[in-house]
Protein backbone atom coordinates (compact mmCIF):
# COMPACT_ATOMS: atom_id res chain seq x y z
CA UNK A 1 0.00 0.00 0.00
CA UNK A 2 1.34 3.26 1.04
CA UNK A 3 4.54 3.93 3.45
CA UNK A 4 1.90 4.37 6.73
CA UNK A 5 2.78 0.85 7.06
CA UNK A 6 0.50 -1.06 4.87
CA UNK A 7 0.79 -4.15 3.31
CA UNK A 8 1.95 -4.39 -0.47
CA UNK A 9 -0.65 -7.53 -1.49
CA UNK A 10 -3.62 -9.34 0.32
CA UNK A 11 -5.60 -8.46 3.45
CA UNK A 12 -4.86 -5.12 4.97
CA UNK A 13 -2.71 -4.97 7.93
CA UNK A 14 -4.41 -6.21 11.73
CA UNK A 15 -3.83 -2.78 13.07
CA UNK A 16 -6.54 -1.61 10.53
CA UNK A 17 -8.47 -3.15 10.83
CA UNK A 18 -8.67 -3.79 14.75
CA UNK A 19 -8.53 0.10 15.20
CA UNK A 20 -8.94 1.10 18.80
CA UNK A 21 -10.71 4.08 20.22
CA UNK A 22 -9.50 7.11 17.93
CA UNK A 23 -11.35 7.88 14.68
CA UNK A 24 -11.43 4.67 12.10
CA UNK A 25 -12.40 6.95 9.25
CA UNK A 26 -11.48 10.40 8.98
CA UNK A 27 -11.46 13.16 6.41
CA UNK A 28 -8.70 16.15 7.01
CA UNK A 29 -9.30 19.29 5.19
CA UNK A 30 -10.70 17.00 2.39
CA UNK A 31 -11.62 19.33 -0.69
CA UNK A 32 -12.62 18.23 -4.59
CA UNK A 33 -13.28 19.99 -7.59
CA UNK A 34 -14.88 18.82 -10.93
CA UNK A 35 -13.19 20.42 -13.96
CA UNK A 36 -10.71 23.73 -14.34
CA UNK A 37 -10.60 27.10 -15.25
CA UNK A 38 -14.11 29.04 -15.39
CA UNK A 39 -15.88 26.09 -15.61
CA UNK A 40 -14.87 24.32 -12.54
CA UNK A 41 -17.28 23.32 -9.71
CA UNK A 42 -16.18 23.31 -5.67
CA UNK A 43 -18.18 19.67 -4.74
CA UNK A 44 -16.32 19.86 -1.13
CA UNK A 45 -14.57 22.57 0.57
CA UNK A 46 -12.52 21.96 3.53
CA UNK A 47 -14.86 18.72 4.92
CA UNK A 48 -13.11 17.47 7.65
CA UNK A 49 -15.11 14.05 9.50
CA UNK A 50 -14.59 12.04 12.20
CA UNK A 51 -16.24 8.59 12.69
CA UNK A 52 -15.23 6.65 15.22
CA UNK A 53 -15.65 2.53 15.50
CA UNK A 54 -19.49 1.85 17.47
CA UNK A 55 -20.59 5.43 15.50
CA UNK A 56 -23.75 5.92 13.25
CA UNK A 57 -23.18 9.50 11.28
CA UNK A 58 -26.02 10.16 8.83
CA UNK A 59 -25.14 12.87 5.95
CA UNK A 60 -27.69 15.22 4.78
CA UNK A 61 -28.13 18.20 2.68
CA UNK A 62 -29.78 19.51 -0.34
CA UNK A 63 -29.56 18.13 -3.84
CA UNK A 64 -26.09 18.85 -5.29
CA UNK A 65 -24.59 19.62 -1.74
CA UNK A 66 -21.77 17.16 -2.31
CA UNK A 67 -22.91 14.04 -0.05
CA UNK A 68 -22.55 11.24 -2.69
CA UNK A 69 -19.05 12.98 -3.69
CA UNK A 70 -17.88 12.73 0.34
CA UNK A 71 -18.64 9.14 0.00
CA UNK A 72 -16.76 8.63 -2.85
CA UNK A 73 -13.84 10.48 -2.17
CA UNK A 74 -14.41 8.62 1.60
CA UNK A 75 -14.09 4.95 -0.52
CA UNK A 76 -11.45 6.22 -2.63
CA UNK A 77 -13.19 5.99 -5.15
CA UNK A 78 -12.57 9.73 -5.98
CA UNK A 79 -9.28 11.44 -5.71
CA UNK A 80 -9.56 14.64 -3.66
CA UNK A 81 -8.11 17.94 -4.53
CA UNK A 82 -6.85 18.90 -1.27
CA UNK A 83 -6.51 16.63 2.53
CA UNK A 84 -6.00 13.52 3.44
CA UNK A 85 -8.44 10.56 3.80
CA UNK A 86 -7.49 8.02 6.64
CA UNK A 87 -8.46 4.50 7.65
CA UNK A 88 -7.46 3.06 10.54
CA UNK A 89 -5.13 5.85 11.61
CA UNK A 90 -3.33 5.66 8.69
CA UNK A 91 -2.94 7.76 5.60
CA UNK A 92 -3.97 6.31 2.20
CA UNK A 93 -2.65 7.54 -0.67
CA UNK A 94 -5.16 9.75 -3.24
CA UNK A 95 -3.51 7.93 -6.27
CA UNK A 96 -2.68 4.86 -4.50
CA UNK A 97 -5.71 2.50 -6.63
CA UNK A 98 -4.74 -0.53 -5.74
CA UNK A 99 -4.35 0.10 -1.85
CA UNK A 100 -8.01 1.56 -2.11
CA UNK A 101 -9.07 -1.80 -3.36
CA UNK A 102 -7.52 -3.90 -0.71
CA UNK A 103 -8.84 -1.18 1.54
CA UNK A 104 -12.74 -1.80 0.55
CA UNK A 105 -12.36 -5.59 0.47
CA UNK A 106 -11.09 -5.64 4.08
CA UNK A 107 -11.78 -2.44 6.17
CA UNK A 108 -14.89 -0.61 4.13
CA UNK A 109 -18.18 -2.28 2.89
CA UNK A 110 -19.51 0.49 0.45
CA UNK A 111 -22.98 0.66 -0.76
CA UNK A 112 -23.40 2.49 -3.96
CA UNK A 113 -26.58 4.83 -5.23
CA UNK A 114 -26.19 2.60 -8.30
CA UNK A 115 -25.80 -0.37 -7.00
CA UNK A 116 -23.03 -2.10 -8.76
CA UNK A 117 -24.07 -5.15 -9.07
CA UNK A 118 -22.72 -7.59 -11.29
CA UNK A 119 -24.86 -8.48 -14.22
CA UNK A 120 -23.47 -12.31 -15.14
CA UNK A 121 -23.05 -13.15 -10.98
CA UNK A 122 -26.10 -14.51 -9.29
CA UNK A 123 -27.18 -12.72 -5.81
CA UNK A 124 -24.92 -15.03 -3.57
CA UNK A 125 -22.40 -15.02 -6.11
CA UNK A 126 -22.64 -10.63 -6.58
CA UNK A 127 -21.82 -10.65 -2.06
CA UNK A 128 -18.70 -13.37 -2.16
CA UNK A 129 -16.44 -10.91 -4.54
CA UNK A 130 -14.95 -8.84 -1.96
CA UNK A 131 -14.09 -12.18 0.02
CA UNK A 132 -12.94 -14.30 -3.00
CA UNK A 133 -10.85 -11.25 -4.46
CA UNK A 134 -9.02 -11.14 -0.41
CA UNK A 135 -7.97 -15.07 -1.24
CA UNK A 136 -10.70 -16.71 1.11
CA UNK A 137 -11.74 -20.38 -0.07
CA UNK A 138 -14.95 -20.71 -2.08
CA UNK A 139 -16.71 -22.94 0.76
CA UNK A 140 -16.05 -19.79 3.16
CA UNK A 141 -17.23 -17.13 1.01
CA UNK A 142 -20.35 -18.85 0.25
CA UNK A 143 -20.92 -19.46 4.31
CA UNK A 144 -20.68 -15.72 4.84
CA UNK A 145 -22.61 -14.66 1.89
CA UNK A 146 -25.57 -16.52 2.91
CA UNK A 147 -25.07 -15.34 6.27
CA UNK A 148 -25.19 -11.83 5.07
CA UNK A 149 -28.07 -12.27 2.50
CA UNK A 150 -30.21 -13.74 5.38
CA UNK A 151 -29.07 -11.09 7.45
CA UNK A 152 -30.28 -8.43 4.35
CA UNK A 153 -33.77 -10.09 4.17
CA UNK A 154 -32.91 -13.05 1.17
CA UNK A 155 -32.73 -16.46 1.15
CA UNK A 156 -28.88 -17.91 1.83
CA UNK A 157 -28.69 -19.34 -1.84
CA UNK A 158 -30.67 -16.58 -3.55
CA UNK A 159 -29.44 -18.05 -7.24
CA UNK A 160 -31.01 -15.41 -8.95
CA UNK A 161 -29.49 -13.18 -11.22
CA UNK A 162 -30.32 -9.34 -10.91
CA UNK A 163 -32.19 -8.49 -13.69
CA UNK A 164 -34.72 -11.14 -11.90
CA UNK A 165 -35.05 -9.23 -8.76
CA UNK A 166 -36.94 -6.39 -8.15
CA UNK A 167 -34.69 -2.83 -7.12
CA UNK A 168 -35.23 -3.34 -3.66
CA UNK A 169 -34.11 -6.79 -3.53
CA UNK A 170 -31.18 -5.86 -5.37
CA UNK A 171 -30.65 -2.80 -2.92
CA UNK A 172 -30.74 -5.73 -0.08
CA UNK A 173 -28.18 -7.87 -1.94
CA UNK A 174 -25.78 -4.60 -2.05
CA UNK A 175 -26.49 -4.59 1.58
CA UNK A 176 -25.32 -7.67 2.16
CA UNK A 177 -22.41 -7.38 -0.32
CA UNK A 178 -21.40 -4.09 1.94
CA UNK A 179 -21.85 -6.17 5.10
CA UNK A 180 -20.15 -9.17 4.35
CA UNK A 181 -16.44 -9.89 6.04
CA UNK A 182 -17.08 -8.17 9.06
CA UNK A 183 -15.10 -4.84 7.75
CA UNK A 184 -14.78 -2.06 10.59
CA UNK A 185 -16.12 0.92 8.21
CA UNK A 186 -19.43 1.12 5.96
CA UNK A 187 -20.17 3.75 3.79
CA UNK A 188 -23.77 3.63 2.47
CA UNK A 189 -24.79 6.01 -0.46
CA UNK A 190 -28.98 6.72 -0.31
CA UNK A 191 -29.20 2.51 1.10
CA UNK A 192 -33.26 2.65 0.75
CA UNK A 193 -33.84 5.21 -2.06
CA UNK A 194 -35.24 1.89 -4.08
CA UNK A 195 -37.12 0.55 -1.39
CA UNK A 196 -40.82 0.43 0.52
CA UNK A 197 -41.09 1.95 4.13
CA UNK A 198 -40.42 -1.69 6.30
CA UNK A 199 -37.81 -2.23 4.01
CA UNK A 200 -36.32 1.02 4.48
CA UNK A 201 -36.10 0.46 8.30
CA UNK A 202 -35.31 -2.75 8.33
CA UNK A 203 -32.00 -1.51 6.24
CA UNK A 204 -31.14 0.92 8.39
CA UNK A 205 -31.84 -1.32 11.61
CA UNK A 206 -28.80 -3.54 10.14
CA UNK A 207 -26.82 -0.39 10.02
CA UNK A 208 -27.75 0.73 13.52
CA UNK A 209 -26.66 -3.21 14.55
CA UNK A 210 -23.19 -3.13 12.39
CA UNK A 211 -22.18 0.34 14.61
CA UNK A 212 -23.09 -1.38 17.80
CA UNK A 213 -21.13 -4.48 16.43
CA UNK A 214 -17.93 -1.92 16.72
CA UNK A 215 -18.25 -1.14 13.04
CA UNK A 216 -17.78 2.91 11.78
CA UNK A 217 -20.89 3.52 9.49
CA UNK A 218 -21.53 6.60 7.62
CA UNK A 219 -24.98 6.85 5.82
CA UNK A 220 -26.16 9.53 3.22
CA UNK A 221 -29.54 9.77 3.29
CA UNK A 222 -32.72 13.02 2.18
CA UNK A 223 -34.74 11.37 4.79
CA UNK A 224 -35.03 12.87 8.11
CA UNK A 225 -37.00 10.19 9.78
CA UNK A 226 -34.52 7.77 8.75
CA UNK A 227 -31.28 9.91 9.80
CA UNK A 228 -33.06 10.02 13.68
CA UNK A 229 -31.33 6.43 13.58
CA UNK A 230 -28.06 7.88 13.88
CA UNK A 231 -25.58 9.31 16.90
CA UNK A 232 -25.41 11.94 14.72
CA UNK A 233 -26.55 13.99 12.00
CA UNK A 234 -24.25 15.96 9.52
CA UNK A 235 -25.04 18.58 7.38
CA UNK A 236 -23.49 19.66 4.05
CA UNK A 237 -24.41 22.55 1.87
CA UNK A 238 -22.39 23.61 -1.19
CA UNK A 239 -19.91 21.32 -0.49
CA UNK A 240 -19.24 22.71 3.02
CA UNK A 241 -19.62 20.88 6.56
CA UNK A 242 -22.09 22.32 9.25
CA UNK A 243 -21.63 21.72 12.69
CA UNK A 244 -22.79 17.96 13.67
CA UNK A 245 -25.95 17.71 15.36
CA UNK A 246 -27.77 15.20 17.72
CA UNK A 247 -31.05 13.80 16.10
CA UNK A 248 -34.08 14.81 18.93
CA UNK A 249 -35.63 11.42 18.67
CA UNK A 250 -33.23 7.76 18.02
CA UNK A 251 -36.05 4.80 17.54
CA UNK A 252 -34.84 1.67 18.56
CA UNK A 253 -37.13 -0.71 17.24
């Protein structure tokens, strides 16, 4: 990976992923801008976050406030202008691609607003990639995949491919892809913008149980009643930060 002390091939390093109390994810002074010159556009400004291990943040803000950018740049998926992201206490490199993979496989489940899924994998098949890609045996990734598809709301050896399932079961079998492993960070991009009302909460119940598992989970989200999940609630408009703030009401059903 990078010279913080990361591996150069396989699973991330133990001290990652086994992060103690200090922040497991954490954006410094993170900024990103689309394009150059007169035409470019300021998605973040200065963002920093915190999230420690046991923490549920929810992000919120208007359309085009920057939230699904945050969670990019968060996954590494895009390479900020300005900061540092770190995981586990430890710097990761902006242009650093293939440390960014080994770092979602291992330390952060990511659910996308798109999705993702893999059109010629069946559902079980679509949640064992991140496990097979980090060298586990076949027979294992298949034990945890069910486990996390049951977990998500499917059956164990869903077999179906996803143009057969409907957007919210596919939204459930990103879930599950995202939960899989047991990785100490999840990053969840609009989780239940495909799916009913019980579905919705029973989504963000399993994120409420992976932060009290220990896990750091950040959530983007437009819905208010669903953010009153979280420890706390975080506010971005035009690509700038507001103070955190404690939802008045956390159900715990």
């Amino acid at each position: 990976m990078t010279s913080s002390g990361a591996t150069s091939a396989g699973t991330a390093p133990a001290e990652w992923r086994e992060h103690g109390g200090d922040p497991y994810l954490e954006l410094r002074g993170v900024g990103h801008r689309y394009g150059t010159g007169a035409r470019a556009v300021e998605a973040l400004a200065d963002v920093s976050l915190a999230v420690r291990r046991g923490e549920f943040v929810a992000v919120m803000g208007p359309s085009g406030s920057g939230k699904s950018t945050l969670i990019h740049v968060a996954a590494g998926l895009v390479r900020p202008t300005a900061g540092q992201v770190l995981v586990g206490g430890h710097v990761v490199g902006s242009g650093d691609r293939g440390a960014w993979a080994r770092v979602r496989r291992t330390c952060l489940g990511v659910v996308f607003q798109r999705l993702n899924l893999v059109p010629t994998l069946t559902a079980r098949e679509n949640v064992m990639v991140p496990l097979i890609l980090d060298g586990r045996s076949r027979r294992d990734a298949e034990l945890a995949a069910g486990a996390a598809l049951e977990a998500a709301g499917l059956d164990v050896g869903d077999s179906r491919y996803p143009a057969g399932m409907s957007g919210g079961e596919q939204q459930r079998v990103a879930i599950a892809r995202a939960l899989v492993g047991g990785r100490a960070g999840l990053l969840a991009d609009e989780p239940t913008g495909a799916v009913d009302t019980v579905t919705a909460d029973r989504i963000v119940s399993l994120l409420v149980e992976r932060a009290r598992g220990g896990a750091a989970v950040v959530m983007v989200t437009h819905d208010s009643r669903l953010a009153a999940w979280a420890d706390r609630v975080v506010h971005l408009r035009d690509g700038r930060i507001r103070e955190p703030e404690r939802p008045s009401e956390v159900p715990h059903g």
